[in-house]
Structures are given as structure tokens and as C-alpha cells.
PDBML (XML) file of the C-alpha atoms, coordinates in Angstrom:
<?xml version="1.0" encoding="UTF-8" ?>
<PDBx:datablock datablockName="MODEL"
   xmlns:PDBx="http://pdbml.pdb.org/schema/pdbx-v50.xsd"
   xmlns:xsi="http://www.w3.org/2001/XMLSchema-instance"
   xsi:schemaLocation="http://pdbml.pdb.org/schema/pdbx-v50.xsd pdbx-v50.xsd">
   <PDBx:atom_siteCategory>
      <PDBx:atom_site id="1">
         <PDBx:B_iso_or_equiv>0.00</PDBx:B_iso_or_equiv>
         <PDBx:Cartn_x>-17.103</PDBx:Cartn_x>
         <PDBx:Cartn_y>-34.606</PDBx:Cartn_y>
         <PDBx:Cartn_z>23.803</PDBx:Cartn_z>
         <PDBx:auth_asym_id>A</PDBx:auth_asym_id>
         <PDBx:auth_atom_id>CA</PDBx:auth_atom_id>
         <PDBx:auth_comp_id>UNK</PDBx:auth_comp_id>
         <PDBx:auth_seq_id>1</PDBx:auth_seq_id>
         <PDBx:group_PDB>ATOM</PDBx:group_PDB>
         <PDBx:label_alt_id xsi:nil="true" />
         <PDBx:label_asym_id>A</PDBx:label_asym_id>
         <PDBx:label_atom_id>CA</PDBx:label_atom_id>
         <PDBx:label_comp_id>UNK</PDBx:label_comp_id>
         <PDBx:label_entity_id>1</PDBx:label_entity_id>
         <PDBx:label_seq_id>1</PDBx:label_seq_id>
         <PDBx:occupancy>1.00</PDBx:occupancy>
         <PDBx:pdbx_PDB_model_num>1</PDBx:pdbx_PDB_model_num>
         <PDBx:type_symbol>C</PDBx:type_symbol>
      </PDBx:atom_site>
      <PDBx:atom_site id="2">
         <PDBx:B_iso_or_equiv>0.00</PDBx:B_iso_or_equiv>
         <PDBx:Cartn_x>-18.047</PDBx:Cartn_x>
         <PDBx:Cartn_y>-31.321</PDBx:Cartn_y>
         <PDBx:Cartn_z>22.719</PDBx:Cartn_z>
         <PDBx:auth_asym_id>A</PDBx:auth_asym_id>
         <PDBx:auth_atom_id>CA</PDBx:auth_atom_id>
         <PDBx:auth_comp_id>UNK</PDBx:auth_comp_id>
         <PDBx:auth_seq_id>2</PDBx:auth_seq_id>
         <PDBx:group_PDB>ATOM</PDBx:group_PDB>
         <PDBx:label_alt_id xsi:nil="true" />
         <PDBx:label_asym_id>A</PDBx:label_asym_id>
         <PDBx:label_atom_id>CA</PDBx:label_atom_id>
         <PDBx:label_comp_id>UNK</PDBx:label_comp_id>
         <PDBx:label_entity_id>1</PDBx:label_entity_id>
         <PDBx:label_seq_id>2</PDBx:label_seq_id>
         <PDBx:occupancy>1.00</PDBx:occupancy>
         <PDBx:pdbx_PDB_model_num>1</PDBx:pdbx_PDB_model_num>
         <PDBx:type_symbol>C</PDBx:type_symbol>
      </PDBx:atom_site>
      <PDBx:atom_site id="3">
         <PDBx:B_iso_or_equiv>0.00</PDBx:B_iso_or_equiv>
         <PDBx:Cartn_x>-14.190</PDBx:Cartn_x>
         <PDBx:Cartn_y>-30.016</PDBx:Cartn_y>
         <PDBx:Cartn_z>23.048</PDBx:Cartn_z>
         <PDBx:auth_asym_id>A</PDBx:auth_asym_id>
         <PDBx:auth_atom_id>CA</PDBx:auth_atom_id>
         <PDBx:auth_comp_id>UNK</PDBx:auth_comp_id>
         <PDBx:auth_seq_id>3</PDBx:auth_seq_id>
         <PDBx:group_PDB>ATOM</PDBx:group_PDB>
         <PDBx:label_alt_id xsi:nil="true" />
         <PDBx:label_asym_id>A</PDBx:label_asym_id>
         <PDBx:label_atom_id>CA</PDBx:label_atom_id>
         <PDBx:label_comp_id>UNK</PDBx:label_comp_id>
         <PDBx:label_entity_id>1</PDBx:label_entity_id>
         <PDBx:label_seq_id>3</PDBx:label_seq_id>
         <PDBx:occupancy>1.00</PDBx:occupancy>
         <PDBx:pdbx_PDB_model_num>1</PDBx:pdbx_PDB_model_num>
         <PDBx:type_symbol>C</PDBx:type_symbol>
      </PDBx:atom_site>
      <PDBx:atom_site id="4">
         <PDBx:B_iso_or_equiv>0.00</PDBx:B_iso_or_equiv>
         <PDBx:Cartn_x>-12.961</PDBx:Cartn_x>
         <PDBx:Cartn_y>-33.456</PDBx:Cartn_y>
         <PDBx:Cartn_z>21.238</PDBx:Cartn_z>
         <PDBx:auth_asym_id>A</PDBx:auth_asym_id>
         <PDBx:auth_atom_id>CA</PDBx:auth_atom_id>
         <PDBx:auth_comp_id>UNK</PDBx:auth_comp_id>
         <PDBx:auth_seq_id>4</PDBx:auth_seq_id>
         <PDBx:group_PDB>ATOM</PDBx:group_PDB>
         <PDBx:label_alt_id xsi:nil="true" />
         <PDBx:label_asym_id>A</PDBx:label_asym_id>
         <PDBx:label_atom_id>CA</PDBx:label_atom_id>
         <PDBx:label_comp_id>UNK</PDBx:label_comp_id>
         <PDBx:label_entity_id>1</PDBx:label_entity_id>
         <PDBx:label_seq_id>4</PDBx:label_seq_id>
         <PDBx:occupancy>1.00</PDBx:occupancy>
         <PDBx:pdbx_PDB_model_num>1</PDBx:pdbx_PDB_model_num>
         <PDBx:type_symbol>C</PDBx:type_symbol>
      </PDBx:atom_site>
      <PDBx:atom_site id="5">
         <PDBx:B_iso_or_equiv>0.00</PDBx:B_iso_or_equiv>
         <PDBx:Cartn_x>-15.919</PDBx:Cartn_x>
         <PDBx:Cartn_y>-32.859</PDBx:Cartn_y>
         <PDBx:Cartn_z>18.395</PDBx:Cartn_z>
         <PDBx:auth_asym_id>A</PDBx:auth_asym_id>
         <PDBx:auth_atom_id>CA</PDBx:auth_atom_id>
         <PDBx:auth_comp_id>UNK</PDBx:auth_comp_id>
         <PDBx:auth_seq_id>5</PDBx:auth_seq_id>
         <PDBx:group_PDB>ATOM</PDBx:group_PDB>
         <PDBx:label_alt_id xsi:nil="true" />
         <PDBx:label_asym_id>A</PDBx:label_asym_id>
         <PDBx:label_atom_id>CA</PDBx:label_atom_id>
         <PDBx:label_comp_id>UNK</PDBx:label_comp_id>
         <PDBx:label_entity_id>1</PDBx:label_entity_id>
         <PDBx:label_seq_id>5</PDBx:label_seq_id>
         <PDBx:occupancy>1.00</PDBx:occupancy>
         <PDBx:pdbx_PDB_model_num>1</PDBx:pdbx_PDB_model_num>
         <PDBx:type_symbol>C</PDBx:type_symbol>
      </PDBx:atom_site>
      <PDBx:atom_site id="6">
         <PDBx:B_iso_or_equiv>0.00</PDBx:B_iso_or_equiv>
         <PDBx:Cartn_x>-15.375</PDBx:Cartn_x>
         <PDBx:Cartn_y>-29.453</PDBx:Cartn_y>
         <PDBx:Cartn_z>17.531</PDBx:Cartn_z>
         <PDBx:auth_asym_id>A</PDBx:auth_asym_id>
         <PDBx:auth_atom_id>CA</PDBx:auth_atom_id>
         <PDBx:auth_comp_id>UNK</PDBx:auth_comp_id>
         <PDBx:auth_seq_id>6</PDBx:auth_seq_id>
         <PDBx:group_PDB>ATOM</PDBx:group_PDB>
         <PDBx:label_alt_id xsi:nil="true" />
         <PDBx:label_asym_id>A</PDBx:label_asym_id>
         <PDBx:label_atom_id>CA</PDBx:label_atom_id>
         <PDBx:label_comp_id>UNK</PDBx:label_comp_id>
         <PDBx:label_entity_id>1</PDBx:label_entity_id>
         <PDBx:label_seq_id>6</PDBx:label_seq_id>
         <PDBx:occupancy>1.00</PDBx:occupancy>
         <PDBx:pdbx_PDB_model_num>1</PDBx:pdbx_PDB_model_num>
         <PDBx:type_symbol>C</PDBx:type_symbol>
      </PDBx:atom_site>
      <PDBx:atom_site id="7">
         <PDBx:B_iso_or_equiv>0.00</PDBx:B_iso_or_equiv>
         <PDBx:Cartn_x>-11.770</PDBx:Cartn_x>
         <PDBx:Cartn_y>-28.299</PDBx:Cartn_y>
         <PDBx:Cartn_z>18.660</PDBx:Cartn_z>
         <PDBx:auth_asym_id>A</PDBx:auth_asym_id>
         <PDBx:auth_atom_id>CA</PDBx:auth_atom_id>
         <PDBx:auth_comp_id>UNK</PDBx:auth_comp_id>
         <PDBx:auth_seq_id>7</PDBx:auth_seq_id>
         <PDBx:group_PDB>ATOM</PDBx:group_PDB>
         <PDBx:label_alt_id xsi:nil="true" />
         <PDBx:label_asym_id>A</PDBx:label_asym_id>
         <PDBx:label_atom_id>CA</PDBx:label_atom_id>
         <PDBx:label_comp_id>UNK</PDBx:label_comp_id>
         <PDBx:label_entity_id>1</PDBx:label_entity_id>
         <PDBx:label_seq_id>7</PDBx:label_seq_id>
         <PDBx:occupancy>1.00</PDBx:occupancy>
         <PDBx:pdbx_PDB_model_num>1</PDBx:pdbx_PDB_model_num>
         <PDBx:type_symbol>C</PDBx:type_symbol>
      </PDBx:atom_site>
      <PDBx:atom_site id="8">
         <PDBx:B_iso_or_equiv>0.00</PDBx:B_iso_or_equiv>
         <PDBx:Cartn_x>-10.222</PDBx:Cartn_x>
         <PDBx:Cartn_y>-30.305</PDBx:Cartn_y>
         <PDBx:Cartn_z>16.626</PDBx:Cartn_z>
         <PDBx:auth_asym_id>A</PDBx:auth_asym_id>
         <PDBx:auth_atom_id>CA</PDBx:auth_atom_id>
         <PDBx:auth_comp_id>UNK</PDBx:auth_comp_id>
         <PDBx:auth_seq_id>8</PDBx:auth_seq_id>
         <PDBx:group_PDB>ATOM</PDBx:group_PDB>
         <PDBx:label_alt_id xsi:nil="true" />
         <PDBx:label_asym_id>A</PDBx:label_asym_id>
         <PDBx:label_atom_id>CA</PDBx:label_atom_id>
         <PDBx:label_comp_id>UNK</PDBx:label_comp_id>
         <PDBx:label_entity_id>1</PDBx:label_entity_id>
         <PDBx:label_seq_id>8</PDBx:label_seq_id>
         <PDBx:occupancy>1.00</PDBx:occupancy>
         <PDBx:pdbx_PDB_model_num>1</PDBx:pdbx_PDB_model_num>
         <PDBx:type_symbol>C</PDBx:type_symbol>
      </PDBx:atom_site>
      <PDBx:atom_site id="9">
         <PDBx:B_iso_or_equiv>0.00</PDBx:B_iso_or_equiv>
         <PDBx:Cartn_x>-11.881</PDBx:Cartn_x>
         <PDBx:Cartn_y>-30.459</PDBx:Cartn_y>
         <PDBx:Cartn_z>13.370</PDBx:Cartn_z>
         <PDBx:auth_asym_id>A</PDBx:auth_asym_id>
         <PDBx:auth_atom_id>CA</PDBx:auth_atom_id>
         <PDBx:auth_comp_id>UNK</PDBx:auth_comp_id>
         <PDBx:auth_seq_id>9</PDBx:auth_seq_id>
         <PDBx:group_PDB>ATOM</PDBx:group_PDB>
         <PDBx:label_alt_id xsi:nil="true" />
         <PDBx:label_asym_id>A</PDBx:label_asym_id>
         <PDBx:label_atom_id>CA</PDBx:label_atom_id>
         <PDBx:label_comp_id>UNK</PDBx:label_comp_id>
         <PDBx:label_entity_id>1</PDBx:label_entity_id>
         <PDBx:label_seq_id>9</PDBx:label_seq_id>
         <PDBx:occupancy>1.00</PDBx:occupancy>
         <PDBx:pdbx_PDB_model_num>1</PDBx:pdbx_PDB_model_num>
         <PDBx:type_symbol>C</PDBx:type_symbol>
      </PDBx:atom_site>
      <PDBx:atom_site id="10">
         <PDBx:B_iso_or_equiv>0.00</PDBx:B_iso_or_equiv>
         <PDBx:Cartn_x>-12.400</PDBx:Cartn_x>
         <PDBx:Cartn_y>-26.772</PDBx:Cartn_y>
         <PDBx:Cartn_z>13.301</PDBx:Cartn_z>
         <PDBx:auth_asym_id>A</PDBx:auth_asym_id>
         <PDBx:auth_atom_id>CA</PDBx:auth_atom_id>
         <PDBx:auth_comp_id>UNK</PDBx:auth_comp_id>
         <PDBx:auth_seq_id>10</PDBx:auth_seq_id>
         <PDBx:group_PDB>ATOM</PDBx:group_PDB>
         <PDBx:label_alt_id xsi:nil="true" />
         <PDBx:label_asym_id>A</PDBx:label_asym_id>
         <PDBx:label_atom_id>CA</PDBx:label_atom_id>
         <PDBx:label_comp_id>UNK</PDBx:label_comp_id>
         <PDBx:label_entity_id>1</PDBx:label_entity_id>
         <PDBx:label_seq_id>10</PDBx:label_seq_id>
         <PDBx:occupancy>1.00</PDBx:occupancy>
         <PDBx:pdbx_PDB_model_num>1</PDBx:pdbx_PDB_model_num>
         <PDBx:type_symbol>C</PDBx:type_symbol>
      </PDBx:atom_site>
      <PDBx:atom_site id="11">
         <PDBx:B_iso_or_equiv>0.00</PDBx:B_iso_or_equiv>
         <PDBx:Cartn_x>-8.299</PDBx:Cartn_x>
         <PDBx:Cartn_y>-27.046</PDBx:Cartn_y>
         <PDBx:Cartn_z>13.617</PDBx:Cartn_z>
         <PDBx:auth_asym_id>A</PDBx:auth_asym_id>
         <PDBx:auth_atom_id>CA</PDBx:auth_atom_id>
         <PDBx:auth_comp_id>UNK</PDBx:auth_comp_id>
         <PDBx:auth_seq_id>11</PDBx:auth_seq_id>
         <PDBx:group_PDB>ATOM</PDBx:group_PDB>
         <PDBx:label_alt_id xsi:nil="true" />
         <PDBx:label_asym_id>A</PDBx:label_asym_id>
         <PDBx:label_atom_id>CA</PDBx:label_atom_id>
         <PDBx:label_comp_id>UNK</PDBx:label_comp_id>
         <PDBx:label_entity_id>1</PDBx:label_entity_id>
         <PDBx:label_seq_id>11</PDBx:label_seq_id>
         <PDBx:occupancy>1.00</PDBx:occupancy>
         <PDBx:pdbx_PDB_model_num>1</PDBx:pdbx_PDB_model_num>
         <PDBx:type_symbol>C</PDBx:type_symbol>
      </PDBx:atom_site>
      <PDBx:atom_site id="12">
         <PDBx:B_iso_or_equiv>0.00</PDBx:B_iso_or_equiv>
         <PDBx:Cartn_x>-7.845</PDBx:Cartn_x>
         <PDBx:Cartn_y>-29.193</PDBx:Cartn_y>
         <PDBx:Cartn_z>10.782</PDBx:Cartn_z>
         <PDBx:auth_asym_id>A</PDBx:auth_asym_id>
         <PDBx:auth_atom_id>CA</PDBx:auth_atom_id>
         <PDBx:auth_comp_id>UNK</PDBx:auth_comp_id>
         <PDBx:auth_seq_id>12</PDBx:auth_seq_id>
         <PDBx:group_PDB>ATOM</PDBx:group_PDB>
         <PDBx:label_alt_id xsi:nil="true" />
         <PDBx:label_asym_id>A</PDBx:label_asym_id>
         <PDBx:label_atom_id>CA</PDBx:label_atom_id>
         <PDBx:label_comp_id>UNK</PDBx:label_comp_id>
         <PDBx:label_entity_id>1</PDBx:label_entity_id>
         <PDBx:label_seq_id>12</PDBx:label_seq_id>
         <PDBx:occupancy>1.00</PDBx:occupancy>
         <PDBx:pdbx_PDB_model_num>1</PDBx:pdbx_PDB_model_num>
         <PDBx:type_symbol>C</PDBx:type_symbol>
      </PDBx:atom_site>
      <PDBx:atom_site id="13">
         <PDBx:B_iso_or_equiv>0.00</PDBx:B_iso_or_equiv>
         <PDBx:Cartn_x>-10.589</PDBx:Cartn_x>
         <PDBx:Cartn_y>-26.947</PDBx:Cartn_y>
         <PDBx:Cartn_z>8.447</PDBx:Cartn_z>
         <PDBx:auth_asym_id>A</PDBx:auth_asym_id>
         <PDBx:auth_atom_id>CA</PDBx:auth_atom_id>
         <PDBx:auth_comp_id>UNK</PDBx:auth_comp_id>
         <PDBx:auth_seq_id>13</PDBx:auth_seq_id>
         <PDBx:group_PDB>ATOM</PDBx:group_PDB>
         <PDBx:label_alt_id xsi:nil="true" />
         <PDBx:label_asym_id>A</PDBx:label_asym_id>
         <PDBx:label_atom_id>CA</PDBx:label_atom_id>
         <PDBx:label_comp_id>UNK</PDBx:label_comp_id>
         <PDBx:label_entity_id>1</PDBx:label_entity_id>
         <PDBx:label_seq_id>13</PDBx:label_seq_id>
         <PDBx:occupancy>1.00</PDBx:occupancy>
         <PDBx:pdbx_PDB_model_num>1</PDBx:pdbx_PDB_model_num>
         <PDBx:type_symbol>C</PDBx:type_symbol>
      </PDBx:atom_site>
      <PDBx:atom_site id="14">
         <PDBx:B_iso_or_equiv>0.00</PDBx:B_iso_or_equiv>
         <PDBx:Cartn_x>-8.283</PDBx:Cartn_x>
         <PDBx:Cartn_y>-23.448</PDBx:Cartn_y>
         <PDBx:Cartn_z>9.644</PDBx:Cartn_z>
         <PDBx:auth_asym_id>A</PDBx:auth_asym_id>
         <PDBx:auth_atom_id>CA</PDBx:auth_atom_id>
         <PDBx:auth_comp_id>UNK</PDBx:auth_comp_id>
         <PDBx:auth_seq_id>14</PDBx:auth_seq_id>
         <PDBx:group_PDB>ATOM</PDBx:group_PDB>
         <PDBx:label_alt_id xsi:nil="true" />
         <PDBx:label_asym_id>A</PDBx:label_asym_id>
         <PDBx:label_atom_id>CA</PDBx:label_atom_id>
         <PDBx:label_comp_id>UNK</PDBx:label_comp_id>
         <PDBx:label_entity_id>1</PDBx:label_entity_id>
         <PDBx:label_seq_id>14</PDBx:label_seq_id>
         <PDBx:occupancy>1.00</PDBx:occupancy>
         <PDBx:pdbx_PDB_model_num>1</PDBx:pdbx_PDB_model_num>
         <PDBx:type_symbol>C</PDBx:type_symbol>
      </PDBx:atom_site>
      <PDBx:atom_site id="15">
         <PDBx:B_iso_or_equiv>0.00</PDBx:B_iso_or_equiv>
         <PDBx:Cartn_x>-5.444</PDBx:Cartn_x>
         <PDBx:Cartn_y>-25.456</PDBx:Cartn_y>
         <PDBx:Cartn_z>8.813</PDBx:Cartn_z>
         <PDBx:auth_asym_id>A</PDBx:auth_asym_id>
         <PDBx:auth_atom_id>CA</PDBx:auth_atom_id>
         <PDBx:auth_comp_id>UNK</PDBx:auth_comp_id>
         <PDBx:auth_seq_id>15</PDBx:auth_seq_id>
         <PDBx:group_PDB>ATOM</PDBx:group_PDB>
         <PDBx:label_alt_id xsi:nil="true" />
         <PDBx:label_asym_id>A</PDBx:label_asym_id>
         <PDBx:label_atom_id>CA</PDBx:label_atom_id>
         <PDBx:label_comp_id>UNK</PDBx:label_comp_id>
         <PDBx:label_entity_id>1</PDBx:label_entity_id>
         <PDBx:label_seq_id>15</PDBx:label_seq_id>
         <PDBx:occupancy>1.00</PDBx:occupancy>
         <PDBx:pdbx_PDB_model_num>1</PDBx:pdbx_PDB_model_num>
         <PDBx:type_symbol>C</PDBx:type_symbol>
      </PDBx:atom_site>
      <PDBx:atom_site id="16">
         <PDBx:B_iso_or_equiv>0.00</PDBx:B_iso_or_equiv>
         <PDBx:Cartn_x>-6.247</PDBx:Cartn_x>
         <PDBx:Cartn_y>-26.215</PDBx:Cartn_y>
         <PDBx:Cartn_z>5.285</PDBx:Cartn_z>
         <PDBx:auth_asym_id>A</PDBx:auth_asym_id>
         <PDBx:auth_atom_id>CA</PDBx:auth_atom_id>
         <PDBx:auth_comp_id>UNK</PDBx:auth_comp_id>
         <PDBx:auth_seq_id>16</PDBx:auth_seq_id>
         <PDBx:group_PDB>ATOM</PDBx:group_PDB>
         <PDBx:label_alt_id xsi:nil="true" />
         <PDBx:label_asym_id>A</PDBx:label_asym_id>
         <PDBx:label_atom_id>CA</PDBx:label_atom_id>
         <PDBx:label_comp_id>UNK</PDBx:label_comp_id>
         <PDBx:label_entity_id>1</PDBx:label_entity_id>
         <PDBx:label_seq_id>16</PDBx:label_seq_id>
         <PDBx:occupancy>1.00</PDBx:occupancy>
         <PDBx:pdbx_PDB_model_num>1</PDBx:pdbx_PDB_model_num>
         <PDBx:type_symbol>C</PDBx:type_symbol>
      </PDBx:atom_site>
      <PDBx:atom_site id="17">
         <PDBx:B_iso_or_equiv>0.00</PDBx:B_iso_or_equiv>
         <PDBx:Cartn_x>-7.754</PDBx:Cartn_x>
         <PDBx:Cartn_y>-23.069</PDBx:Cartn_y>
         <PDBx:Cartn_z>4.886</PDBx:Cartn_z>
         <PDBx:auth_asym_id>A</PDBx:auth_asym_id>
         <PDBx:auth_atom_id>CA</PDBx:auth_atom_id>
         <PDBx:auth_comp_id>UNK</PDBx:auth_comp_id>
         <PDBx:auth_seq_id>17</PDBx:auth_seq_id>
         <PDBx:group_PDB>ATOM</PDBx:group_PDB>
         <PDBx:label_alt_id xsi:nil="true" />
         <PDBx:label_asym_id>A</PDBx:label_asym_id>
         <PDBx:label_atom_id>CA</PDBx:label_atom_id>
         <PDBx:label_comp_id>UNK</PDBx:label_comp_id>
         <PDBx:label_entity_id>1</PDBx:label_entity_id>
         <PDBx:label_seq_id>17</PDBx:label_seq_id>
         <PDBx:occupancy>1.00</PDBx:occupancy>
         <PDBx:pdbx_PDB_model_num>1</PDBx:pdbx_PDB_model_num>
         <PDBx:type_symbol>C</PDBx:type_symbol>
      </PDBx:atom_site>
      <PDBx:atom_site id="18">
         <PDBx:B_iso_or_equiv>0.00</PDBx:B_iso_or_equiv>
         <PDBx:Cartn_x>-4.631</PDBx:Cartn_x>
         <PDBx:Cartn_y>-21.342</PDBx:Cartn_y>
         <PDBx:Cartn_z>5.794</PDBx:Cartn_z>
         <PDBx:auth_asym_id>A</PDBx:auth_asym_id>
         <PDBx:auth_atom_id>CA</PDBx:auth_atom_id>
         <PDBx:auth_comp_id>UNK</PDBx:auth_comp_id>
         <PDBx:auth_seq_id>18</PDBx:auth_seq_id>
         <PDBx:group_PDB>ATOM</PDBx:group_PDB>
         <PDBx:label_alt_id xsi:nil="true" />
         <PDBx:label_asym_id>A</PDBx:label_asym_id>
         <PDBx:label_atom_id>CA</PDBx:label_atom_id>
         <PDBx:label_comp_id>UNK</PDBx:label_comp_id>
         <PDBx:label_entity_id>1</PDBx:label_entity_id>
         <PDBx:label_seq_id>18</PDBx:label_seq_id>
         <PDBx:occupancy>1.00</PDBx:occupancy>
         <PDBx:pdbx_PDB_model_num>1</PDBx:pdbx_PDB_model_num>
         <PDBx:type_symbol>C</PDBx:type_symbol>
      </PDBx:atom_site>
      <PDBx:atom_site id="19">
         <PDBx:B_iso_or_equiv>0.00</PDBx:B_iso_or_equiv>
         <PDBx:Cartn_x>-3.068</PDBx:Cartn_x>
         <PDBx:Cartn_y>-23.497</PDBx:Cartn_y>
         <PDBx:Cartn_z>3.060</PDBx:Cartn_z>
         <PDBx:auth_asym_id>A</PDBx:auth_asym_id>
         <PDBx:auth_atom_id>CA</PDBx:auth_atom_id>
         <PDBx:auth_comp_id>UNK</PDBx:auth_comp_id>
         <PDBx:auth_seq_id>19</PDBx:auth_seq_id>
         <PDBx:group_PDB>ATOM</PDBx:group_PDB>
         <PDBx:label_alt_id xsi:nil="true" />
         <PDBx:label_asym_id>A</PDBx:label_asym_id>
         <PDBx:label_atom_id>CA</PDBx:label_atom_id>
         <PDBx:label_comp_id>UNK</PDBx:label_comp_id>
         <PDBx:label_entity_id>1</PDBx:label_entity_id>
         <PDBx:label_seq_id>19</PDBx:label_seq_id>
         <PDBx:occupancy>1.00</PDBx:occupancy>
         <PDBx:pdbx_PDB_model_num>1</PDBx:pdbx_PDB_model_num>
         <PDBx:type_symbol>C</PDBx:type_symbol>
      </PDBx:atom_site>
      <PDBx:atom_site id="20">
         <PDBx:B_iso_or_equiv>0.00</PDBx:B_iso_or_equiv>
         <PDBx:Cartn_x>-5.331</PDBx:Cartn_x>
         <PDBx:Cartn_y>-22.823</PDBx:Cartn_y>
         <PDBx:Cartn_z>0.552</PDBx:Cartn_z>
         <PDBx:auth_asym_id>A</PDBx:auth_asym_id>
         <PDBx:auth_atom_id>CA</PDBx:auth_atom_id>
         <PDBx:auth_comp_id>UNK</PDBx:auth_comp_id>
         <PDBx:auth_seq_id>20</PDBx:auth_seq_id>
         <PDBx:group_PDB>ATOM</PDBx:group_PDB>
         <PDBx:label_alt_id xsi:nil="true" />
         <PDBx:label_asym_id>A</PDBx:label_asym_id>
         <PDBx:label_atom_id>CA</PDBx:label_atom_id>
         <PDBx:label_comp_id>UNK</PDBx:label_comp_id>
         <PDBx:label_entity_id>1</PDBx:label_entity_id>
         <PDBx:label_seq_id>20</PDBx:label_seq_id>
         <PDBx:occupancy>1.00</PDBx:occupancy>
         <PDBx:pdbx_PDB_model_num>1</PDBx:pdbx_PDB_model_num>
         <PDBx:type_symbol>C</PDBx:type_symbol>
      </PDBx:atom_site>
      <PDBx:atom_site id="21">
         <PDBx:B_iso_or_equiv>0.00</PDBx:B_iso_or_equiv>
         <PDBx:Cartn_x>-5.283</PDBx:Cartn_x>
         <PDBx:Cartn_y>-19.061</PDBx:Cartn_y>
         <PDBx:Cartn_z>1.055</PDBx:Cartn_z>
         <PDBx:auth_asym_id>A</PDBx:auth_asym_id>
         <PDBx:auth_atom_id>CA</PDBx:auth_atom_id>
         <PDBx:auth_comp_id>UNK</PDBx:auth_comp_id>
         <PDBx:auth_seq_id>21</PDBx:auth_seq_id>
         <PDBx:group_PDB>ATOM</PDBx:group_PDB>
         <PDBx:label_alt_id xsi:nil="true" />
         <PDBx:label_asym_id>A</PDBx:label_asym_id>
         <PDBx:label_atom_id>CA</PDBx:label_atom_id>
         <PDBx:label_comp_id>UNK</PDBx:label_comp_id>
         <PDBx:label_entity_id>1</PDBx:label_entity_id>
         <PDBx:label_seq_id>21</PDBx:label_seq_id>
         <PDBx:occupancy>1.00</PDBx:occupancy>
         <PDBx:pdbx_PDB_model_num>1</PDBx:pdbx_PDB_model_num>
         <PDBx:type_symbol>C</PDBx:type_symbol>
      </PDBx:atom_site>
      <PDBx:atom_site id="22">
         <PDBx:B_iso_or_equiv>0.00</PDBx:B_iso_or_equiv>
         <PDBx:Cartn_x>-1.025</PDBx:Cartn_x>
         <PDBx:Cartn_y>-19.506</PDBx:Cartn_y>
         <PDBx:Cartn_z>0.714</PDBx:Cartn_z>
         <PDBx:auth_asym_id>A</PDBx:auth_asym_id>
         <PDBx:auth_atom_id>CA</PDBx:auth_atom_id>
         <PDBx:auth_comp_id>UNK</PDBx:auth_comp_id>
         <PDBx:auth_seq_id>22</PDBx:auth_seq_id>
         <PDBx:group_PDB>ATOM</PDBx:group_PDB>
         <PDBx:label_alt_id xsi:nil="true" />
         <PDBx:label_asym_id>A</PDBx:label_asym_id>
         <PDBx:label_atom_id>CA</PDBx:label_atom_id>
         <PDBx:label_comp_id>UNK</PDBx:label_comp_id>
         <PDBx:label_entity_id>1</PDBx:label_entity_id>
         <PDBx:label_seq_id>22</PDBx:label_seq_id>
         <PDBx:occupancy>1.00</PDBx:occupancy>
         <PDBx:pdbx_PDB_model_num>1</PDBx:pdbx_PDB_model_num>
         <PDBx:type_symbol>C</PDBx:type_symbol>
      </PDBx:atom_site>
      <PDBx:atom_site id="23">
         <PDBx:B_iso_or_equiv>0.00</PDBx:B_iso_or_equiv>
         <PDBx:Cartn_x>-1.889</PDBx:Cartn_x>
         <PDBx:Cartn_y>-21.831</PDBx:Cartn_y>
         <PDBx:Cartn_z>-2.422</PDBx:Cartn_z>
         <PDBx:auth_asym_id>A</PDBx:auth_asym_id>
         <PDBx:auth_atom_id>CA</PDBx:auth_atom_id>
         <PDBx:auth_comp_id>UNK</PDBx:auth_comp_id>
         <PDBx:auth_seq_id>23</PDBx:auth_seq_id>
         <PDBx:group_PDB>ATOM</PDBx:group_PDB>
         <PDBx:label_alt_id xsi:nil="true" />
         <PDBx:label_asym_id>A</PDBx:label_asym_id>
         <PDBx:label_atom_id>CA</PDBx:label_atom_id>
         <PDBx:label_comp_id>UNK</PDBx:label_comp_id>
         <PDBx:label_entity_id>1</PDBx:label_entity_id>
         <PDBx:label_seq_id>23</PDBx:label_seq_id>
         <PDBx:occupancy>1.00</PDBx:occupancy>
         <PDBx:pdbx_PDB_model_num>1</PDBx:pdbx_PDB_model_num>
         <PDBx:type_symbol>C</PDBx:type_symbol>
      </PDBx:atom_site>
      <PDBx:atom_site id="24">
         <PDBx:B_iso_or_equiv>0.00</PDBx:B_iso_or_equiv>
         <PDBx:Cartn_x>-4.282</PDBx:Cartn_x>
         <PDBx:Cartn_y>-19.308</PDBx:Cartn_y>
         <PDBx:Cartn_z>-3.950</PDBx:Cartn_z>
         <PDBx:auth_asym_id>A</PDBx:auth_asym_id>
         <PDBx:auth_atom_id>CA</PDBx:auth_atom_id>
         <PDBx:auth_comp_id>UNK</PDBx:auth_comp_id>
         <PDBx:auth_seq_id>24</PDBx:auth_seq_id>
         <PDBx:group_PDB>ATOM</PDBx:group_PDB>
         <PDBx:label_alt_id xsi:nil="true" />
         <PDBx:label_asym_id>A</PDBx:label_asym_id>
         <PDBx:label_atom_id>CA</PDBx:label_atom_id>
         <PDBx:label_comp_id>UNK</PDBx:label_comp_id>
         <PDBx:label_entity_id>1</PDBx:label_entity_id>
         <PDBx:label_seq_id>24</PDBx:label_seq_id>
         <PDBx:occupancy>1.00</PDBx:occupancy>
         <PDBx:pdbx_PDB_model_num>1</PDBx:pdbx_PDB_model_num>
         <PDBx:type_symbol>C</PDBx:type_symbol>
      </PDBx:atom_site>
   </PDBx:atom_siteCategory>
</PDBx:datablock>
């Protein structure tokens, strides 16, 4: 649970932060 609850939304948040940085 702690893998499931925190690997993958940290993903998602570096992920649109990596798109946001290329946006800005």
C-alpha cells in the first residue's frame, strides 16, 4: 500500500511538472 499510494502519484505530479516546466 505504501508503494501503490505514493509511487505512483508522485509519478503522475513529476510528470506534469515536467510538462509544465516544457510549457513555461
Amino acid at each position: 500500500f505504501a508503494c501503490i499510494f505514493t509511487l505512483p502519484p508522485f509519478l503522475l505530479t513529476l510528470t506534469s511538472y515536467a510538462f509544465i516546466i516544457a510549457t513555461i
